[in-house]
N, C-alpha and C. Protein backbone atom coordinates (compact mmCIF):
# COMPACT_ATOMS: atom_id res chain seq x y z
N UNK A 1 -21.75 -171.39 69.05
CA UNK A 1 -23.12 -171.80 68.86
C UNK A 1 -23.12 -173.28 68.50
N UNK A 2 -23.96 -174.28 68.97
CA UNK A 2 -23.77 -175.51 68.84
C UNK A 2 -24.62 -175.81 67.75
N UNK A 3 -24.61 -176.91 66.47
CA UNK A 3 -25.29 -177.53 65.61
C UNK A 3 -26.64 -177.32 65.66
N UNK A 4 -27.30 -177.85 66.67
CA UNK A 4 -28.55 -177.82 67.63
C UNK A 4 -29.54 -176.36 66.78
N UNK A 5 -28.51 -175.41 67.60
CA UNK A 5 -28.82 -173.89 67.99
C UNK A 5 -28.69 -173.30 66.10
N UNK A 6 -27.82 -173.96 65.33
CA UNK A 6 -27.48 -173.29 64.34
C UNK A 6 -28.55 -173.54 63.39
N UNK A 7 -29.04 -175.09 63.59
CA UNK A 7 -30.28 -175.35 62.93
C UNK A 7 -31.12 -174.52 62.35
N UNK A 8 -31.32 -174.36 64.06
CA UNK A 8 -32.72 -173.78 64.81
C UNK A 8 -32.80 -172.05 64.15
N UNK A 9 -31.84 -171.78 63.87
CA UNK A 9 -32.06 -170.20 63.06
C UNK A 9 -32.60 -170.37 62.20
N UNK A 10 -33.25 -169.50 61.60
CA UNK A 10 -34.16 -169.14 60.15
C UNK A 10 -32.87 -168.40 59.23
N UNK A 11 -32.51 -169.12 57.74
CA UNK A 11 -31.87 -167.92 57.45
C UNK A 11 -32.74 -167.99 55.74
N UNK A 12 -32.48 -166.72 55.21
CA UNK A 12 -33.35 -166.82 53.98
C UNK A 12 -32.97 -167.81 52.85
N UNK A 13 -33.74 -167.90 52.25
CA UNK A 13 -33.86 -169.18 51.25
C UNK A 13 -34.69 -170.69 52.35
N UNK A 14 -34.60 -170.48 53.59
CA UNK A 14 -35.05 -171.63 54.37
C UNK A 14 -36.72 -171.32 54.28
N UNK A 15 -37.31 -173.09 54.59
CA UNK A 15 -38.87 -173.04 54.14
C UNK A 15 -38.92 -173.58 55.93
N UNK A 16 -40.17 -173.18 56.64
CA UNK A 16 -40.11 -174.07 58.14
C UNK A 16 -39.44 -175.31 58.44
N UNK A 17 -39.72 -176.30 57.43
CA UNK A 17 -38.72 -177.75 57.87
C UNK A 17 -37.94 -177.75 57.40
N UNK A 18 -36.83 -176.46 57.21
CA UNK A 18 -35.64 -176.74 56.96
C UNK A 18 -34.66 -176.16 58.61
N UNK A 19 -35.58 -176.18 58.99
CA UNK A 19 -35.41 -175.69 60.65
C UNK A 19 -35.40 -177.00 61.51
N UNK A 20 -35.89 -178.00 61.33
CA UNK A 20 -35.36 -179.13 61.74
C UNK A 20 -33.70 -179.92 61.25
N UNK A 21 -33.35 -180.77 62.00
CA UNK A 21 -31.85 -181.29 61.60
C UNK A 21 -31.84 -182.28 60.44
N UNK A 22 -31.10 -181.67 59.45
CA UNK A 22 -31.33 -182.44 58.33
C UNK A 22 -30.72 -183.77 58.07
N UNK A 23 -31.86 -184.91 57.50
CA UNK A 23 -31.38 -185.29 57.14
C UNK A 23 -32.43 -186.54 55.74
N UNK A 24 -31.95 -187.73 55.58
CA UNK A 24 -32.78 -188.02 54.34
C UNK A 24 -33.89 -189.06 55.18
N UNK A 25 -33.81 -188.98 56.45
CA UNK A 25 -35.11 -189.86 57.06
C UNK A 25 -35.75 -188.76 57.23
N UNK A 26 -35.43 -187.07 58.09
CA UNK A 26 -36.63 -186.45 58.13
C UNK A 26 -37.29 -186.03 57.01
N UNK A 27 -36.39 -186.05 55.88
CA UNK A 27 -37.00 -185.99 54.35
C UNK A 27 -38.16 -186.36 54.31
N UNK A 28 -37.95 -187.77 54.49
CA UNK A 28 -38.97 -188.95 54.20
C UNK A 28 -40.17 -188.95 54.92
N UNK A 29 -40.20 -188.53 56.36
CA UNK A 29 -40.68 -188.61 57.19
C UNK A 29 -42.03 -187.06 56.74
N UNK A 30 -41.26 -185.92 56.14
CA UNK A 30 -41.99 -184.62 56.00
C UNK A 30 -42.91 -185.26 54.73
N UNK A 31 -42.17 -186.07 53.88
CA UNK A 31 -43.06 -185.94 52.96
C UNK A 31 -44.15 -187.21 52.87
N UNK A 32 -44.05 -187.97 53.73
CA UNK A 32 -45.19 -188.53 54.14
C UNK A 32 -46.04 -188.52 55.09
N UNK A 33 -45.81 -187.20 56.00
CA UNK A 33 -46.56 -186.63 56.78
C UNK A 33 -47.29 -185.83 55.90
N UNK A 34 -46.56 -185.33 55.13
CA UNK A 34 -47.74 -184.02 54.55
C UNK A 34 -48.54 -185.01 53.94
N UNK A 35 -48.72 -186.48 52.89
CA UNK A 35 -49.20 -186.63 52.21
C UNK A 35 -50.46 -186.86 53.25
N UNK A 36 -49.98 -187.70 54.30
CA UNK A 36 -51.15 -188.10 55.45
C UNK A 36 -52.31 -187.31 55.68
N UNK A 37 -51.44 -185.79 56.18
CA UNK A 37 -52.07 -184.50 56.81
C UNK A 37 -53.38 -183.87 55.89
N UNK A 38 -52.98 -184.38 54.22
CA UNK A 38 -53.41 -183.87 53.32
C UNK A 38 -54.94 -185.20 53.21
N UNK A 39 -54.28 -185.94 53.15
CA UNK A 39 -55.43 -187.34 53.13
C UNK A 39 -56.50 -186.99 54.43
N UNK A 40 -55.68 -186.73 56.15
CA UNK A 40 -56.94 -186.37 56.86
C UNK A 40 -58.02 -185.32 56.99
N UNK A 41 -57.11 -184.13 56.25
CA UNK A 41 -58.01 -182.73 55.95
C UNK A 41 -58.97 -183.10 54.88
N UNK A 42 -58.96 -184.21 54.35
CA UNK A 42 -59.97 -184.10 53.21
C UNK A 42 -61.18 -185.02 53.52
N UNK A 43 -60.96 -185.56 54.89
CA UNK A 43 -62.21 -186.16 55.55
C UNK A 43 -62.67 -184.98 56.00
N UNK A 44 -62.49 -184.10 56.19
CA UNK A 44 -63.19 -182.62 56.80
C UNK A 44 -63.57 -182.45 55.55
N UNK A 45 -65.10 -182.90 55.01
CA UNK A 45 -65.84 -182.74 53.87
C UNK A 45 -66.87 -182.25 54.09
N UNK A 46 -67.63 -181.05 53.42
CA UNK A 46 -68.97 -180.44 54.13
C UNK A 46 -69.58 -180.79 52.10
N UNK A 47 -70.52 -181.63 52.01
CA UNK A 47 -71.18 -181.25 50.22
C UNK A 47 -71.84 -180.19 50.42
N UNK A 48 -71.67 -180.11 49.08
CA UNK A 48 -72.17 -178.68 48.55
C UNK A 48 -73.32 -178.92 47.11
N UNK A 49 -74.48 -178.07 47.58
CA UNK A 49 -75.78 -178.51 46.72
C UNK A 49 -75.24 -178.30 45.80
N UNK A 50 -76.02 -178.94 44.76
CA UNK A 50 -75.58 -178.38 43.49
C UNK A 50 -74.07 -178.78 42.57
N UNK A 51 -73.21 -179.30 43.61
CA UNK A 51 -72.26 -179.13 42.95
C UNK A 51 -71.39 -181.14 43.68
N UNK A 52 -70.66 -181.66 43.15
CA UNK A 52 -70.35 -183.08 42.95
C UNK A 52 -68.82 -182.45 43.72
N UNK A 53 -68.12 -181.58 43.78
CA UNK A 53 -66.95 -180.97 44.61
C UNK A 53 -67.57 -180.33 45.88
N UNK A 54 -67.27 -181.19 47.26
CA UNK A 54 -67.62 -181.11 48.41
C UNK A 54 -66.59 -180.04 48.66
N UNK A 55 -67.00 -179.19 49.58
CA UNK A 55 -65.66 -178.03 50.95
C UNK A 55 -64.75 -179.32 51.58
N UNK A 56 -63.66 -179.14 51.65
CA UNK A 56 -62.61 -180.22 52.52
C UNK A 56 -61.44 -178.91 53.30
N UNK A 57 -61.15 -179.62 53.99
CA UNK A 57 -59.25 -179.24 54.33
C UNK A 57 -58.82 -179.27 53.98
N UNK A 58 -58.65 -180.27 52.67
CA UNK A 58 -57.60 -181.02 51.64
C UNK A 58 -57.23 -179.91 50.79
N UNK A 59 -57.57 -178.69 50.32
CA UNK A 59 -56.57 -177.70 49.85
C UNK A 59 -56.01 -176.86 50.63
N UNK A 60 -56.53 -176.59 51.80
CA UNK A 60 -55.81 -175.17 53.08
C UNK A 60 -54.38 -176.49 53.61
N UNK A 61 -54.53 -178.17 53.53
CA UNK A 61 -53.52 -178.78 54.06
C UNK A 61 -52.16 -178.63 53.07
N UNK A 62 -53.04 -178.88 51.90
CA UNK A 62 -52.07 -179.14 50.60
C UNK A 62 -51.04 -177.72 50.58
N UNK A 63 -51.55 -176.78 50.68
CA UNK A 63 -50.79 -175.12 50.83
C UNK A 63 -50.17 -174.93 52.17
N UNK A 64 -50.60 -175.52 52.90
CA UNK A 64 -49.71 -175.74 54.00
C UNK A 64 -48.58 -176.34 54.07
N UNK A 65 -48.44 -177.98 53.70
CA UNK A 65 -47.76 -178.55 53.34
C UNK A 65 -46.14 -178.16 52.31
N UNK A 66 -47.25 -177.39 51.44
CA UNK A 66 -46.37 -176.76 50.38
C UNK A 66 -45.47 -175.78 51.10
N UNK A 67 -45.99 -174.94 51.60
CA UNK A 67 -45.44 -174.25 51.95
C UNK A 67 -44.19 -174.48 53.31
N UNK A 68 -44.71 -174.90 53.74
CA UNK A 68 -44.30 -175.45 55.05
C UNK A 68 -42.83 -176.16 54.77
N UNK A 69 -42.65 -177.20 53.89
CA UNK A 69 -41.65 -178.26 53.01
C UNK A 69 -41.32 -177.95 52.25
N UNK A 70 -41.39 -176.76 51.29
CA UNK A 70 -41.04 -176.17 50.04
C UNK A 70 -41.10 -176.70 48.57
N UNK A 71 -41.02 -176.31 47.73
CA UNK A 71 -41.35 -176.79 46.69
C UNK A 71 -41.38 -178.15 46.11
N UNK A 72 -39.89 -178.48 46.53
CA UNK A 72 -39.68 -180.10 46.24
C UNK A 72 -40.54 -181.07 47.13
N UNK A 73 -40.23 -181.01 48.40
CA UNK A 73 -40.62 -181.71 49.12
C UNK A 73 -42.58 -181.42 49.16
N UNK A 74 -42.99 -180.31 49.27
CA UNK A 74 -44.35 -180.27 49.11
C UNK A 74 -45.09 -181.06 47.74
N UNK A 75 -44.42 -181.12 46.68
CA UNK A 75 -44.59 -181.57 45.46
C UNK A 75 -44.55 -183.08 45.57
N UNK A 76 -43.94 -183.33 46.64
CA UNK A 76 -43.38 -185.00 46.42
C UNK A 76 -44.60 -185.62 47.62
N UNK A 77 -44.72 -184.81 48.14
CA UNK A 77 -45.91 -185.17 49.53
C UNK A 77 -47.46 -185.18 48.96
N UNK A 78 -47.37 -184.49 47.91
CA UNK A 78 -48.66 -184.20 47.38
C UNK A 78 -49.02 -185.08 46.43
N UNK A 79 -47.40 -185.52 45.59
CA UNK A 79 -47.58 -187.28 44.72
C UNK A 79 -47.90 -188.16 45.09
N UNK A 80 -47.11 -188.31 46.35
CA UNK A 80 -47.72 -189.30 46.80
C UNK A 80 -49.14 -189.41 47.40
N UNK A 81 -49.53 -188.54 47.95
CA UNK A 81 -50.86 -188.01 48.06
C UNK A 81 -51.80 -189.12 46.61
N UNK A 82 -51.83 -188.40 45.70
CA UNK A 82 -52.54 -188.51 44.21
C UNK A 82 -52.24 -189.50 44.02
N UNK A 83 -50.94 -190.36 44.09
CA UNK A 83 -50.52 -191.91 43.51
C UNK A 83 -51.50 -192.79 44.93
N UNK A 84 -51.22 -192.59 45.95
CA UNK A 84 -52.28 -193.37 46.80
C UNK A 84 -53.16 -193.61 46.60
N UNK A 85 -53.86 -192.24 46.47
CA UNK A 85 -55.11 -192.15 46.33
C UNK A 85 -55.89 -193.19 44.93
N UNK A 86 -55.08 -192.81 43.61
CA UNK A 86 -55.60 -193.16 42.37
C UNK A 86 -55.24 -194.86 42.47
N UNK A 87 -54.49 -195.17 43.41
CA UNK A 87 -54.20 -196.24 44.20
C UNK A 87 -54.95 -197.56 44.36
N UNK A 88 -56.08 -196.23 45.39
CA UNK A 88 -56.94 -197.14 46.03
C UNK A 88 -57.10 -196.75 47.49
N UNK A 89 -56.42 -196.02 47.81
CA UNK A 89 -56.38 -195.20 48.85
C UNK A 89 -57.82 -194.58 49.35
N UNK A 90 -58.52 -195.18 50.50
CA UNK A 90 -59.55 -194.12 50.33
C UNK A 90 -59.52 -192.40 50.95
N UNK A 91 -58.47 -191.77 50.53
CA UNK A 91 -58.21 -190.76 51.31
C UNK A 91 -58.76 -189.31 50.84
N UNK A 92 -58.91 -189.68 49.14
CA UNK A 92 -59.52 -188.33 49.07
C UNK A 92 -60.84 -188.14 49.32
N UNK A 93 -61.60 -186.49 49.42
CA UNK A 93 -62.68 -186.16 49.77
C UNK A 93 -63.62 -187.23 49.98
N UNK A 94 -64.49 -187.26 50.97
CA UNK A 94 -65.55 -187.64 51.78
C UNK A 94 -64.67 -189.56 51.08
N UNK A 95 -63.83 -190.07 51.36
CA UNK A 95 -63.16 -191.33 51.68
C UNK A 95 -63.07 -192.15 50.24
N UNK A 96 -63.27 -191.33 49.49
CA UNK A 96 -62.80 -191.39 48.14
C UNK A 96 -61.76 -192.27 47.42
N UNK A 97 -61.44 -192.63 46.41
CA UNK A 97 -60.13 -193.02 45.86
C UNK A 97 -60.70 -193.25 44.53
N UNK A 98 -59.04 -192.98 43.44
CA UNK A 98 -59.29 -193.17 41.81
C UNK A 98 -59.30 -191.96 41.50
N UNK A 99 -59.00 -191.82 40.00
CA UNK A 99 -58.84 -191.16 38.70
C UNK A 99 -59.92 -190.33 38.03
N UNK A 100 -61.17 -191.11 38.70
CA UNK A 100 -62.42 -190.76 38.28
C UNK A 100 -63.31 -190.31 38.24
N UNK A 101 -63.27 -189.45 39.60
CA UNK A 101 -63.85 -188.55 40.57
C UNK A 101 -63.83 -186.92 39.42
N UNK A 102 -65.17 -186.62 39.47
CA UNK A 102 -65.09 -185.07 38.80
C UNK A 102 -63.97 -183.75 39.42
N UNK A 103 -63.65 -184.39 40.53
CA UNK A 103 -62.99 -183.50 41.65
C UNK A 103 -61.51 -183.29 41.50
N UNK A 104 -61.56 -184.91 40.95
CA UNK A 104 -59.80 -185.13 41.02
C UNK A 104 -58.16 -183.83 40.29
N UNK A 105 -59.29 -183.17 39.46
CA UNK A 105 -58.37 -182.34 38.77
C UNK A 105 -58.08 -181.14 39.95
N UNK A 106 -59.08 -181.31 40.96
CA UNK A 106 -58.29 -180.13 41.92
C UNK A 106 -57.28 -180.90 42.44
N UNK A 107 -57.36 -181.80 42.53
CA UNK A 107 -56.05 -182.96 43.21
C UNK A 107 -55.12 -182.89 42.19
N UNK A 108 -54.90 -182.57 40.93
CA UNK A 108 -53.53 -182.25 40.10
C UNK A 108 -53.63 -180.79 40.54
N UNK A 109 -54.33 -179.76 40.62
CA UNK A 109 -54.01 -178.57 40.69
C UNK A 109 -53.14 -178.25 41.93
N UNK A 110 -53.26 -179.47 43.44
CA UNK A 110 -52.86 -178.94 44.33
C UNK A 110 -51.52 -179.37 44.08
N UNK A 111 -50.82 -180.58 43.57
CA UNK A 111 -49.66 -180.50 43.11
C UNK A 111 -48.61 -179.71 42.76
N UNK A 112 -49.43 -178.97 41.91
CA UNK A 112 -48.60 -177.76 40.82
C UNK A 112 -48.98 -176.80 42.31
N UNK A 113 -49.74 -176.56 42.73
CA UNK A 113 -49.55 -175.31 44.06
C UNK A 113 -48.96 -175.30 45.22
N UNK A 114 -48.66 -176.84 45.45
CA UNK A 114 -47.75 -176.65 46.69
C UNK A 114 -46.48 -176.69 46.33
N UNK A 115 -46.05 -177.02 45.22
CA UNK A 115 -44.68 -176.36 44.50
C UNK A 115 -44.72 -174.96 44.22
N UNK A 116 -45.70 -174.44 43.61
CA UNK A 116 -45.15 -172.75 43.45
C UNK A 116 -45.82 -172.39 44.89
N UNK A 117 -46.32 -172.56 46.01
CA UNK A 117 -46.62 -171.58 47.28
C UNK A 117 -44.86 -172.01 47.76
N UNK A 118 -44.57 -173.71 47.59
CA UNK A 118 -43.05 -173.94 48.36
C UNK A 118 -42.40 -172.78 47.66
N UNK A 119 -41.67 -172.81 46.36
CA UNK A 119 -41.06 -171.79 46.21
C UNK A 119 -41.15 -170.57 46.35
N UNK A 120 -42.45 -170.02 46.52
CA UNK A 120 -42.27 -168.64 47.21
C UNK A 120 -42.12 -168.46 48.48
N UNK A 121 -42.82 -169.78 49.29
CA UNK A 121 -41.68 -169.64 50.41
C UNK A 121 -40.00 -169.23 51.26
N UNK A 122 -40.06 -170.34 50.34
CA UNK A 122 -38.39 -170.09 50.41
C UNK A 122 -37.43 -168.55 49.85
N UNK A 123 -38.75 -168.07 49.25
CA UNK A 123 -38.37 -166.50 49.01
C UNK A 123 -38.69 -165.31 49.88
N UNK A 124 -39.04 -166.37 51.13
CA UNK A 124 -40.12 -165.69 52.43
C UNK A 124 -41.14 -165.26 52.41
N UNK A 125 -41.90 -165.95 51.46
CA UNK A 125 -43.76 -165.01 51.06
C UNK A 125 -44.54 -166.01 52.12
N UNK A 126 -43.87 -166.70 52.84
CA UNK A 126 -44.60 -167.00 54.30
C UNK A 126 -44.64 -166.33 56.08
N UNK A 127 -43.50 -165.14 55.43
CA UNK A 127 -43.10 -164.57 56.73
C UNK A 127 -43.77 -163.35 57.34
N UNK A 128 -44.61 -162.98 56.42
CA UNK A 128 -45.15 -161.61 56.81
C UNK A 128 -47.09 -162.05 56.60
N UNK A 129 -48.04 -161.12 56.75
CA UNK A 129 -48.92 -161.54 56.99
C UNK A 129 -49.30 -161.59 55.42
N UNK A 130 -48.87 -159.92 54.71
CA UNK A 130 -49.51 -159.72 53.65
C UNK A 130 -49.06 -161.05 52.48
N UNK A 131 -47.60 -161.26 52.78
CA UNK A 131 -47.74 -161.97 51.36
C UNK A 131 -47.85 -163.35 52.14
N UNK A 132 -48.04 -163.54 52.83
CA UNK A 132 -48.70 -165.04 53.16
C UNK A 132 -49.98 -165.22 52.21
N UNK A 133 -51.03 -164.19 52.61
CA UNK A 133 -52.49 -163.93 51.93
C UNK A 133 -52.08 -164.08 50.54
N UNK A 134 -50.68 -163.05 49.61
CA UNK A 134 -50.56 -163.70 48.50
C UNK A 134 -49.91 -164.64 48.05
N UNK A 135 -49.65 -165.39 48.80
CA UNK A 135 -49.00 -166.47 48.48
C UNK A 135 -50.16 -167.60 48.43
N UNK A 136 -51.43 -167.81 49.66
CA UNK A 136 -52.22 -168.66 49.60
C UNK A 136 -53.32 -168.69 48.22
N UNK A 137 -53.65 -167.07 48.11
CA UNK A 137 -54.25 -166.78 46.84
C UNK A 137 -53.64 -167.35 45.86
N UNK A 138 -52.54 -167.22 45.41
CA UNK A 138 -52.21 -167.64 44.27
C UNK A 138 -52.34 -169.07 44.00
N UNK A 139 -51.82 -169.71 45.19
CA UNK A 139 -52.11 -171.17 45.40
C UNK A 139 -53.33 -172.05 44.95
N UNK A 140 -54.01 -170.97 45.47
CA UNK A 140 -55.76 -171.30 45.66
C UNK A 140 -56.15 -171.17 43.82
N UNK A 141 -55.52 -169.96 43.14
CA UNK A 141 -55.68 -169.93 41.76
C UNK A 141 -55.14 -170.83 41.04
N UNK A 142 -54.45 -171.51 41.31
CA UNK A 142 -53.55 -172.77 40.08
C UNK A 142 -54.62 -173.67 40.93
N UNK A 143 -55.08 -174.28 41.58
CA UNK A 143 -56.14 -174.98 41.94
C UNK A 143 -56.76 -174.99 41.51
N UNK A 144 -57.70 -173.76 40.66
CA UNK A 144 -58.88 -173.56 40.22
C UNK A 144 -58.91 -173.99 38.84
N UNK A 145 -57.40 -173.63 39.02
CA UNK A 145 -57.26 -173.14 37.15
C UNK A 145 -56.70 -175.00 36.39
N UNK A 146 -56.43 -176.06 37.27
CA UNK A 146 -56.68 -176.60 36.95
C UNK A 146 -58.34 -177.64 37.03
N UNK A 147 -58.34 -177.63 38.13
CA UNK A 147 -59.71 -178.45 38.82
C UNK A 147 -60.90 -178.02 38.13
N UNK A 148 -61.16 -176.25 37.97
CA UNK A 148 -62.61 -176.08 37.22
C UNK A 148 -62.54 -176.90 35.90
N UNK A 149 -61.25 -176.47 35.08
CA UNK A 149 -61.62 -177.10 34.00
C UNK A 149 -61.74 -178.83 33.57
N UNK A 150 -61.26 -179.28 34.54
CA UNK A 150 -61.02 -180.77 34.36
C UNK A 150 -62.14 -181.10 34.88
N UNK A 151 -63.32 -180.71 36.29
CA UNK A 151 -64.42 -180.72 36.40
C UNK A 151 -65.41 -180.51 35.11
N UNK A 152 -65.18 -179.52 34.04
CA UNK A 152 -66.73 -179.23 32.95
C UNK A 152 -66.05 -180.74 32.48
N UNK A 153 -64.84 -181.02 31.89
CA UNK A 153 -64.28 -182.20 30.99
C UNK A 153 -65.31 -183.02 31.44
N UNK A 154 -64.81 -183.42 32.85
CA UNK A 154 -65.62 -184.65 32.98
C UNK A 154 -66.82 -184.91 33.87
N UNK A 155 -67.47 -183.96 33.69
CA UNK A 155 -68.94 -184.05 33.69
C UNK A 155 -69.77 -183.28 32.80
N UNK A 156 -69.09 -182.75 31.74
CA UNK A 156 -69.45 -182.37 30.46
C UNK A 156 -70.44 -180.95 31.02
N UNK A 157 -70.11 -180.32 31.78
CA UNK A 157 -70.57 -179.00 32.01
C UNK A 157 -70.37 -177.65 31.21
N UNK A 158 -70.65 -177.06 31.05
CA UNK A 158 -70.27 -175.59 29.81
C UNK A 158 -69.19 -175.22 31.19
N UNK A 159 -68.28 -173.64 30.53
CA UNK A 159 -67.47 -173.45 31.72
C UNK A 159 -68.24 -172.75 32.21
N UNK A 160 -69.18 -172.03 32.33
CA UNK A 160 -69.92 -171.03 33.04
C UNK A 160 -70.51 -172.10 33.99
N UNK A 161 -71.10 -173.18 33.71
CA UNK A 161 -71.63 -174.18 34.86
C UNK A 161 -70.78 -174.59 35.78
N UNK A 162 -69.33 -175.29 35.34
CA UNK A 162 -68.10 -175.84 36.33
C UNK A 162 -68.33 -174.76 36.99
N UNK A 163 -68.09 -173.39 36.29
CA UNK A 163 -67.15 -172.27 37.29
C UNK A 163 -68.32 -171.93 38.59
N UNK A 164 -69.74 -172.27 38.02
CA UNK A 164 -70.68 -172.00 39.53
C UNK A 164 -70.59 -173.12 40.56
N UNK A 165 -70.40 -173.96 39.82
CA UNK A 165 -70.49 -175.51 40.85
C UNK A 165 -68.99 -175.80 40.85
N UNK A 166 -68.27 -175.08 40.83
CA UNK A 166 -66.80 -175.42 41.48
C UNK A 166 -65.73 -174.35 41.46
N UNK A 167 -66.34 -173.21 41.56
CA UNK A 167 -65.62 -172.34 42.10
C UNK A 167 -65.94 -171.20 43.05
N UNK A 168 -66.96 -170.72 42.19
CA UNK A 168 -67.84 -169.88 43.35
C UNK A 168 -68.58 -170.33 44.04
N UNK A 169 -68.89 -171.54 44.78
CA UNK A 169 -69.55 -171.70 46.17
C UNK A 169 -67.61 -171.81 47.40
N UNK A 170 -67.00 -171.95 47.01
CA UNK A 170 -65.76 -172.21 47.19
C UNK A 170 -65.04 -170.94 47.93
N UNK A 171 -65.30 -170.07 47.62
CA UNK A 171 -64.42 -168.74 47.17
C UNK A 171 -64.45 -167.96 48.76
N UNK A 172 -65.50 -167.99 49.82
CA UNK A 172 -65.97 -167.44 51.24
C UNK A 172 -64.50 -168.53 52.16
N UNK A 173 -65.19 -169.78 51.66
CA UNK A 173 -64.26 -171.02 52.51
C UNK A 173 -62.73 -170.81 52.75
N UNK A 174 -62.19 -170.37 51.08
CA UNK A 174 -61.28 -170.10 50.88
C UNK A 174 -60.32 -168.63 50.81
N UNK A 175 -61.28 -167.65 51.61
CA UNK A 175 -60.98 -166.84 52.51
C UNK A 175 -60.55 -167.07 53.62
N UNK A 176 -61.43 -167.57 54.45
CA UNK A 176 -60.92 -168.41 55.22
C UNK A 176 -59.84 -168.80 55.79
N UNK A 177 -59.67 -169.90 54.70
CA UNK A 177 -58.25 -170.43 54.45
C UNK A 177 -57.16 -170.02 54.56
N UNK A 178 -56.97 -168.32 53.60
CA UNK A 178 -56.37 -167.68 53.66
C UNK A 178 -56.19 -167.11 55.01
N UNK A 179 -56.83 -166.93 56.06
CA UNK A 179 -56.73 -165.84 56.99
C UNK A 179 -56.04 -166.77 58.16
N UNK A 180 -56.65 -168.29 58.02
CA UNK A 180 -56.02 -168.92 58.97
C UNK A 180 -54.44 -168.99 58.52
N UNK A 181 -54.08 -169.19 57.11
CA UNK A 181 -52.70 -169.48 57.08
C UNK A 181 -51.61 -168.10 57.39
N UNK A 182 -52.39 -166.64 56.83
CA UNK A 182 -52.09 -164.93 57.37
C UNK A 182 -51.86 -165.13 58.88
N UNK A 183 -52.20 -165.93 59.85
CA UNK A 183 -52.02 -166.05 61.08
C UNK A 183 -50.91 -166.86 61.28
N UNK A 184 -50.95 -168.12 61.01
CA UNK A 184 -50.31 -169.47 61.59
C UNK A 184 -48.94 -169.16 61.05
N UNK A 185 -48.82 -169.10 59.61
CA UNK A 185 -47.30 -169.13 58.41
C UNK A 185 -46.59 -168.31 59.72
N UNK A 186 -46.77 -166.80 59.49
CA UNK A 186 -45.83 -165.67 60.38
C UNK A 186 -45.36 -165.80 61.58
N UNK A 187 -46.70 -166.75 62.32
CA UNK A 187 -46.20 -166.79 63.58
C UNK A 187 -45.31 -167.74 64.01
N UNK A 188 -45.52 -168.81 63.22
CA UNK A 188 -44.62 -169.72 63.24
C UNK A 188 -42.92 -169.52 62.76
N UNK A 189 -42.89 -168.66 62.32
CA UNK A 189 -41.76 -167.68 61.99
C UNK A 189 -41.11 -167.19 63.16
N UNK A 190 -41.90 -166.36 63.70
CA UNK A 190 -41.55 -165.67 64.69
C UNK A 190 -41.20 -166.47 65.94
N UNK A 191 -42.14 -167.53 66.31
CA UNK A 191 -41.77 -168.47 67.23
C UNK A 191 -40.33 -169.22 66.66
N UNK A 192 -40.06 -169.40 65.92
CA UNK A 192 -39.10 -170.01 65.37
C UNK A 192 -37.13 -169.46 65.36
N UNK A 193 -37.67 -167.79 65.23
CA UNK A 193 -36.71 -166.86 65.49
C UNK A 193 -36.25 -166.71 67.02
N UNK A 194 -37.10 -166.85 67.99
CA UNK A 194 -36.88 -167.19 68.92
C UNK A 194 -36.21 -168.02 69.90
């Protein structure tokens, strides 16, 4: 079996881009793609009445990412992500940038989630349909669980207010989310085994 071919196998503990030929440029290369991928999904901004946290891509990319690159590397794609951004970057939601944004704490939450969706990756909770779904859920929950609350902080909302204006208009979308990644994660597996 040639290098090439040996790659190209899936064996466990591997996250999708560890299926490419390794080395420390495609490193570099994954984790500033994801940060990109993550910056253009979050121009896919729909506002939402009522609430100062618009619908984006920017978390179904960020769990992608994560998952996709695994813990380290999703974590490091997603820093840089947040360091850009707080930068000056206008990349987050609707062309955004800075520290200051009521929103931004979902932008630390996706950090901490594309590290724990990477590591359950790499434990294969991307290979099957069901725990894909729990793998994105959970994702989607360390999101919340930081972002609602850093949303009441800083716009001085009670939590019963954050949690209507930034979580439950959220929650349909992010079904969603889930069902597209229950599709894409597995199959990409399977194409991959191939």
């Amino acid at each position: 079996m040639s290098t090439a071919a040996a790659t190209a196998t899936a064996r466990p503990g591997q996250v999708l881009a560890d299926l490419l030929p390794a080395s420390r440029v495609r490193d570099i290369a994954l984790v500033l793609g994801g940060a990109v991928l993550t910056g253009l999904a979050a121009q896919l901004s729909v506002p939402v009445p009522g609430s100062p946290v618009p619908v984006t891509g920017q978390t179904f990319a960020a769990l992608l990412v994560g998952t996709s690159l695994g813990a380290g590397r999703g974590f490091l794609a997603l820093a840089l992500y947040a360091v850009a951004g707080v930068a000056g970057v206008p990349w987050f939601a609707e062309g955004t940038s800075g520290a200051a944004a009521p929103s931004f704490g979902y932008v630390l939450g996706m950090l901490l989630a594309s590290a724990a969706v990477g590591a359950l990756a790499r434990r294969g909770a991307d290979r099957s349909v069901l725990r894909t779904a729990g793998t994105m859920l959970l994702g989607e929950a360390i999101i919340y669980a930081v972002g609602v609350p850093y949303l009441a902080l800083a716009t001085g909302m009670s939590a019963a207010a954050a949690i209507a204006a930034g979580l439950t208009p959220f929650l349909i979308g992010d079904a969603l989310k889930a069902a597209l990644a229950m599709g894409a994660l597995p199959t990409a597996w399977k194409i991959a085994k191939r």
